[in-house]
PDB file of N, CA and C in Angstrom:
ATOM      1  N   UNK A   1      21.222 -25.982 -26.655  1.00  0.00           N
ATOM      2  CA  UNK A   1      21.683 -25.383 -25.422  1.00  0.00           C
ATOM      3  C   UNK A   1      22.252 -24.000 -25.725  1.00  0.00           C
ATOM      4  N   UNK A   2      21.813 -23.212 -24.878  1.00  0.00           N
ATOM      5  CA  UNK A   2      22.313 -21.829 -24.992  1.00  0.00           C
ATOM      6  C   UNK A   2      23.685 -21.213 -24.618  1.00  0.00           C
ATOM      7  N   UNK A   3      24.529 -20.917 -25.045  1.00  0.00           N
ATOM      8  CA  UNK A   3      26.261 -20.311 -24.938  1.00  0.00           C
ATOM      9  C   UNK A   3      26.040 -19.503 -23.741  1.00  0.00           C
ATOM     10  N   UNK A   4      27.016 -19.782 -23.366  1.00  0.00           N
ATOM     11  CA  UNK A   4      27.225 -19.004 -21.806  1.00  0.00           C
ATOM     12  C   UNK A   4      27.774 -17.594 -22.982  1.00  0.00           C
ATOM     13  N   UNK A   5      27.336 -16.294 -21.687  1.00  0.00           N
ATOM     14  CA  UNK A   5      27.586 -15.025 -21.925  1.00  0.00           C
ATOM     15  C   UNK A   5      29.333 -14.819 -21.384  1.00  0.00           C
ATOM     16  N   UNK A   6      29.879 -14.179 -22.815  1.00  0.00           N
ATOM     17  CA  UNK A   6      31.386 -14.251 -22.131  1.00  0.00           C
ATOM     18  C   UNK A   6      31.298 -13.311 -20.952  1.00  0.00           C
ATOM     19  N   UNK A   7      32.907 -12.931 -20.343  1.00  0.00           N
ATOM     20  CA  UNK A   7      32.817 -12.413 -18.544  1.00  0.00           C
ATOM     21  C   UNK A   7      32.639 -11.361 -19.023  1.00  0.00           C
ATOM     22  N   UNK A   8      31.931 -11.010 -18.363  1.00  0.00           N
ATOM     23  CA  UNK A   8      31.927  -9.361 -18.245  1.00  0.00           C
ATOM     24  C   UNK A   8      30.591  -8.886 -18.963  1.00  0.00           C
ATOM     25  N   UNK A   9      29.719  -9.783 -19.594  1.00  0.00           N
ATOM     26  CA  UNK A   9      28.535  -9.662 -20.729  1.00  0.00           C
ATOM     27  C   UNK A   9      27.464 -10.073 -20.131  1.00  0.00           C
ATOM     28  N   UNK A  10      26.381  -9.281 -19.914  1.00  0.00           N
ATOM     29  CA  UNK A  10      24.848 -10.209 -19.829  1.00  0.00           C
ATOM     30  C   UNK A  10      24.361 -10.868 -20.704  1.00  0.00           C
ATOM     31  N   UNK A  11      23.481 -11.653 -20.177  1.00  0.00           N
ATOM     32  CA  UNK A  11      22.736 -11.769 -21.507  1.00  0.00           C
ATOM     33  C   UNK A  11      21.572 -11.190 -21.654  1.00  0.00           C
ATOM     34  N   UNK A  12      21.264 -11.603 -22.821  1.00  0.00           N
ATOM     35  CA  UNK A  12      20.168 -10.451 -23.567  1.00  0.00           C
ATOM     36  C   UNK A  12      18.756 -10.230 -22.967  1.00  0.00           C
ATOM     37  N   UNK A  13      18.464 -11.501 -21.767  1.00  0.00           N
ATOM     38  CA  UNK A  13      17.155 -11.298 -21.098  1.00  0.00           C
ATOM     39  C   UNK A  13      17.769 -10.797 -19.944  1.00  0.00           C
ATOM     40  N   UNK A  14      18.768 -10.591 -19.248  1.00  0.00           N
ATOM     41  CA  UNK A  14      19.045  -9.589 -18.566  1.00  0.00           C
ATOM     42  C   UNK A  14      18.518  -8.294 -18.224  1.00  0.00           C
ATOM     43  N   UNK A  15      18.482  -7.463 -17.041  1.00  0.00           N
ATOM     44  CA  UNK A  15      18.044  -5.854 -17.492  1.00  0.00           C
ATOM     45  C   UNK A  15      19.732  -5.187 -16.116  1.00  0.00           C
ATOM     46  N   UNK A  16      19.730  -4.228 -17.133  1.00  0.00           N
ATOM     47  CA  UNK A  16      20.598  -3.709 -16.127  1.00  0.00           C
ATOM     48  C   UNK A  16      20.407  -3.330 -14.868  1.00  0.00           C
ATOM     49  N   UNK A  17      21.539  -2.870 -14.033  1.00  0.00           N
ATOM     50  CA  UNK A  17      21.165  -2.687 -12.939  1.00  0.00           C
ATOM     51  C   UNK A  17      20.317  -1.470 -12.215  1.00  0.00           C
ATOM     52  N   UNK A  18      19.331  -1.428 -11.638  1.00  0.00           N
ATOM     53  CA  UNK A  18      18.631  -0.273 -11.416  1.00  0.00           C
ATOM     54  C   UNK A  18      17.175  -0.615 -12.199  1.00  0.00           C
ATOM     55  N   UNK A  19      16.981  -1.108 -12.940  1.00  0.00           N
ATOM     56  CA  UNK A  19      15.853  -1.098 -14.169  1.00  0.00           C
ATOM     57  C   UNK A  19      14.953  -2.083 -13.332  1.00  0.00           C
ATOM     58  N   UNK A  20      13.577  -2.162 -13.464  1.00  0.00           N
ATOM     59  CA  UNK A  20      12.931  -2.727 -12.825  1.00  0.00           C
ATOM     60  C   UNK A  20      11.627  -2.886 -13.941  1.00  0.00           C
ATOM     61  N   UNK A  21      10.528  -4.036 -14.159  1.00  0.00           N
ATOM     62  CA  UNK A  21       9.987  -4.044 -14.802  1.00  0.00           C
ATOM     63  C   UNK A  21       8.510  -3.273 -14.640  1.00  0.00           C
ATOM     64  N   UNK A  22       7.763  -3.602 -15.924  1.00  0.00           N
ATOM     65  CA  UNK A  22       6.364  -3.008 -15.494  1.00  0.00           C
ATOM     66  C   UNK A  22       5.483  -3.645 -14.356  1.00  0.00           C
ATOM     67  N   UNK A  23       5.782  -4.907 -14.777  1.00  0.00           N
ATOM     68  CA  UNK A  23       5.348  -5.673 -13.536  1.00  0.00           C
ATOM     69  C   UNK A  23       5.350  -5.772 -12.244  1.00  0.00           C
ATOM     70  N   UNK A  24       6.606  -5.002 -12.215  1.00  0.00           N
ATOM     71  CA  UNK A  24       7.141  -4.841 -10.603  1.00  0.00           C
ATOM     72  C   UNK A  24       6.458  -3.016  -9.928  1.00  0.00           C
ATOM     73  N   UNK A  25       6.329  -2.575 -11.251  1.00  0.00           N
ATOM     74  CA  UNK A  25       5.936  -1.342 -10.642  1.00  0.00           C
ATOM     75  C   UNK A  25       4.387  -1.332 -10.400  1.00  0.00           C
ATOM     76  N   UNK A  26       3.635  -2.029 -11.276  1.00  0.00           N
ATOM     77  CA  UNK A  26       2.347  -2.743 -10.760  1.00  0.00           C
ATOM     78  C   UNK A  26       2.166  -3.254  -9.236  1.00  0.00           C
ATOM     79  N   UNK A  27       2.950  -3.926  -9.040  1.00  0.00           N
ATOM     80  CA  UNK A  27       2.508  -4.648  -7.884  1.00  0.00           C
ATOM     81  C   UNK A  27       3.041  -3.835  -6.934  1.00  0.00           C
ATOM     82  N   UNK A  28       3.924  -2.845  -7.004  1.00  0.00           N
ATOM     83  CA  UNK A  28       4.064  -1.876  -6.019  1.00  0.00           C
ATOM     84  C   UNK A  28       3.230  -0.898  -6.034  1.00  0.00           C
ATOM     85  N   UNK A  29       2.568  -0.555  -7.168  1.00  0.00           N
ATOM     86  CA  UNK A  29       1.687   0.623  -6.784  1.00  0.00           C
ATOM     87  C   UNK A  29       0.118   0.035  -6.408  1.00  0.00           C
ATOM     88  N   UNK A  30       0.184  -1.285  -6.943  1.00  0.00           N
ATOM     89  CA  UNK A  30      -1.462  -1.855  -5.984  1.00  0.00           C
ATOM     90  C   UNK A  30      -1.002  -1.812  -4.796  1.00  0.00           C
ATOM     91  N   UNK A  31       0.480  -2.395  -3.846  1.00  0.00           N
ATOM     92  CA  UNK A  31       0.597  -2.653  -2.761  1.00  0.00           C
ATOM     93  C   UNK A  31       0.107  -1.279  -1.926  1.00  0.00           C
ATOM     94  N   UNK A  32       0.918  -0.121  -2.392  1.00  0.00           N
ATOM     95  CA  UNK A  32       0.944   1.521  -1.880  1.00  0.00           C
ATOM     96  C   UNK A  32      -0.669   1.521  -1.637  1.00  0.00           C
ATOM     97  N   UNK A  33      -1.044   1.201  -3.145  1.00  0.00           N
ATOM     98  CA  UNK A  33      -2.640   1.672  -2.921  1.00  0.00           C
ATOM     99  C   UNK A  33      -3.516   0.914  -2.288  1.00  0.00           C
ATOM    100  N   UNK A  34      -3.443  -0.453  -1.867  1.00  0.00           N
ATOM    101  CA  UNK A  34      -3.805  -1.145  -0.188  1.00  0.00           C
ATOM    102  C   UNK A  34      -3.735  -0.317   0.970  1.00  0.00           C
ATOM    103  N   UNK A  35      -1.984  -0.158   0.922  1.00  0.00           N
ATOM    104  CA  UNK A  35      -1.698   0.463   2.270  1.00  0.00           C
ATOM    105  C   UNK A  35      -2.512   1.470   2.534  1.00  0.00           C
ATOM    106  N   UNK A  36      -2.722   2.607   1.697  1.00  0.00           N
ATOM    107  CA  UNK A  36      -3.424   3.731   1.535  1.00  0.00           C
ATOM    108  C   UNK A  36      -4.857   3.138   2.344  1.00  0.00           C
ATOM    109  N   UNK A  37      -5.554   2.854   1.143  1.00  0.00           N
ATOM    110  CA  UNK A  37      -7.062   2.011   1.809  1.00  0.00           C
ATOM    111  C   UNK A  37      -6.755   2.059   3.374  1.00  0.00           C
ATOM    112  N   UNK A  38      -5.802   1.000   3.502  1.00  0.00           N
ATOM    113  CA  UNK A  38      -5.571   0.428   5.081  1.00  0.00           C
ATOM    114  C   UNK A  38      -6.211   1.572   6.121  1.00  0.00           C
ATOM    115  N   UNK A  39      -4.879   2.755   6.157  1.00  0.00           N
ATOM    116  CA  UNK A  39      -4.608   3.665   6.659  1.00  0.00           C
ATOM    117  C   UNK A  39      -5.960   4.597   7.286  1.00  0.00           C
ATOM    118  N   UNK A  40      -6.906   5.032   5.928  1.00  0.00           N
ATOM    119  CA  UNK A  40      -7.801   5.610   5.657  1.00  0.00           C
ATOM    120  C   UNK A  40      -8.669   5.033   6.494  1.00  0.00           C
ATOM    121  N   UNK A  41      -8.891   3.510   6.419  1.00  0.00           N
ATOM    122  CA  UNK A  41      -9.947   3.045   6.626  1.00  0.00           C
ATOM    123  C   UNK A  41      -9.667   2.848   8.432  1.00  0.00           C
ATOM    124  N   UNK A  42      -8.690   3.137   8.941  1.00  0.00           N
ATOM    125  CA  UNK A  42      -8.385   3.008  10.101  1.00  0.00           C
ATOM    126  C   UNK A  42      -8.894   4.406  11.247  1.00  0.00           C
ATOM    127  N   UNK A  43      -8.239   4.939  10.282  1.00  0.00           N
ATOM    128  CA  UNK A  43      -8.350   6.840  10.624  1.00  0.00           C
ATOM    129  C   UNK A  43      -9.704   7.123  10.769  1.00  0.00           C
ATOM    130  N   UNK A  44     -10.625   6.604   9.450  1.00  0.00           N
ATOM    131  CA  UNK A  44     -12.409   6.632   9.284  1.00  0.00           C
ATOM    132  C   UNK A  44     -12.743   6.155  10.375  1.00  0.00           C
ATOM    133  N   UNK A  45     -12.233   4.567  10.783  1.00  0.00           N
ATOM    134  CA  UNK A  45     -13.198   3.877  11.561  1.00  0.00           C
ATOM    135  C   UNK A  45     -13.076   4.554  13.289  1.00  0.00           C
ATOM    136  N   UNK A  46     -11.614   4.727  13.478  1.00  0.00           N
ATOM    137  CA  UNK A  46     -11.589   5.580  14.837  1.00  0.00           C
ATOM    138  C   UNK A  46     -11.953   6.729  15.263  1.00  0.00           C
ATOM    139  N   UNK A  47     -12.801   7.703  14.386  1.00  0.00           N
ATOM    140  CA  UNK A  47     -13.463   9.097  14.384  1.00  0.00           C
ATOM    141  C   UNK A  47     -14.822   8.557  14.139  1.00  0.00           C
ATOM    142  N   UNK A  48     -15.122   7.465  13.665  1.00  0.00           N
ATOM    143  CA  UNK A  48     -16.684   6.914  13.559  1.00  0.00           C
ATOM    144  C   UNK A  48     -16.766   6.544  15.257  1.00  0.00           C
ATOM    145  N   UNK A  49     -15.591   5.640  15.862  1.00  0.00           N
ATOM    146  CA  UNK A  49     -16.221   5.202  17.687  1.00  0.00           C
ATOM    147  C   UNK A  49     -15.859   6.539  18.240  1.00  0.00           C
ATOM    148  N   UNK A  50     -15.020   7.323  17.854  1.00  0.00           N
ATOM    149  CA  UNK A  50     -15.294   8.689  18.781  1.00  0.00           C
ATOM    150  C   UNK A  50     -16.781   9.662  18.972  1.00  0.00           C
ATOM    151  N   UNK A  51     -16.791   9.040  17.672  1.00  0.00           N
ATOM    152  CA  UNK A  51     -17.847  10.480  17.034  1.00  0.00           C
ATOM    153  C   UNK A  51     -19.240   9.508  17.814  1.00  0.00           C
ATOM    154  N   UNK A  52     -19.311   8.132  17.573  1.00  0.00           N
ATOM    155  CA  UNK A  52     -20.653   7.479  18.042  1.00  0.00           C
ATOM    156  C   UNK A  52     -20.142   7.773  20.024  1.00  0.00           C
ATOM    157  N   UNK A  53     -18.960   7.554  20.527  1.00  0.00           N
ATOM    158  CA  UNK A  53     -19.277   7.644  21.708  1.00  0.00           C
ATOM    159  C   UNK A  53     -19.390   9.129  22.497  1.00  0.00           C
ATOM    160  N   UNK A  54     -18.773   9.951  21.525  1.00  0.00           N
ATOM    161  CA  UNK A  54     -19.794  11.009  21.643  1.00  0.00           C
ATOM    162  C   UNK A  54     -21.169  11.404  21.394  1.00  0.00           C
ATOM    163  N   UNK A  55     -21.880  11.145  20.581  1.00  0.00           N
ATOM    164  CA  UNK A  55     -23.725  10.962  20.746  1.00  0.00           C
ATOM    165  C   UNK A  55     -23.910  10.439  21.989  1.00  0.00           C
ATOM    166  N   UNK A  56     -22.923   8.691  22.119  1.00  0.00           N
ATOM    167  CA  UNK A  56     -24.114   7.963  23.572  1.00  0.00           C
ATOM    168  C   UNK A  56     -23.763   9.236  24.764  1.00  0.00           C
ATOM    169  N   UNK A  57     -22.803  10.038  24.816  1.00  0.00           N
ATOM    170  CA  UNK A  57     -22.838  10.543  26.132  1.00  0.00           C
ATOM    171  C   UNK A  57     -23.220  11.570  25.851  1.00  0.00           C
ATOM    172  N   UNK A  58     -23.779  12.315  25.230  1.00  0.00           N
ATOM    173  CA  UNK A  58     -24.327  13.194  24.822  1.00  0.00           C
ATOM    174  C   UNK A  58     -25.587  13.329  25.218  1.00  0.00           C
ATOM    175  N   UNK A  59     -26.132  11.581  24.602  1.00  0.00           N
ATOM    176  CA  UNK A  59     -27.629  11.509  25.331  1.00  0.00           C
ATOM    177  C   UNK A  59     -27.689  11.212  26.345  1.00  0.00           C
ATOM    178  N   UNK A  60     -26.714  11.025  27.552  1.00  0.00           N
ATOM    179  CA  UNK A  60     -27.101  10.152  29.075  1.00  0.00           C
ATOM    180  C   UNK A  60     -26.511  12.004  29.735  1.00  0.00           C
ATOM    181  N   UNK A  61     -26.101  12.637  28.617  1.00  0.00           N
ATOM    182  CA  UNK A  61     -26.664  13.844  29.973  1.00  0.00           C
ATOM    183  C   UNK A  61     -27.571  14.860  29.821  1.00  0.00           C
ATOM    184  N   UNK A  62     -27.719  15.379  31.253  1.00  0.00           N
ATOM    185  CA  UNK A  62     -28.916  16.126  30.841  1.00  0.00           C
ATOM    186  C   UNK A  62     -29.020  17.155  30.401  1.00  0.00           C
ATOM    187  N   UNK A  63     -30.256  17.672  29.841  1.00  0.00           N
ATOM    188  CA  UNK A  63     -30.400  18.792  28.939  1.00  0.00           C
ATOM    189  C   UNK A  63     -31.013  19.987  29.735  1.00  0.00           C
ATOM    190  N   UNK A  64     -30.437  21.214  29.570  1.00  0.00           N
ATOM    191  CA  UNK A  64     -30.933  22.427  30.217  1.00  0.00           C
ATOM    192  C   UNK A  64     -31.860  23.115  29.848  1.00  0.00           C
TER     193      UNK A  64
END
């Protein structure tokens, strides 16, 4: 059994406060880089139905 850390002491698998691992910065920068995707792919897809419903009315009028 492992000794309790006296008061005031971490223990050694501890990380101080503020410190964050590699792991954690991984999964935050895949998360960012989802969101990103997300965003993009939102922005793309709503200038793709503008841009197509501009052609259809494009072609239903007439030409001079």
């Amino acid at each position: 059994m492992e000794a309790m850390p006296a008061l005031g002491m971490r223990a050694v698998s501890q990380r101080p406060p503020g410190s964050v691992s590699c792991n954690r910065i991984r999964t935050f920068a895949r998360d960012i880089n989802e969101l990103v995707i997300e965003i993009i792919y939102a922005v793309t897809n709503s200038f793709a139905k503008i841009n197509n419903l501009s052609a259809a009315l494009s072609l239903q009028s007439p030409s001079h």
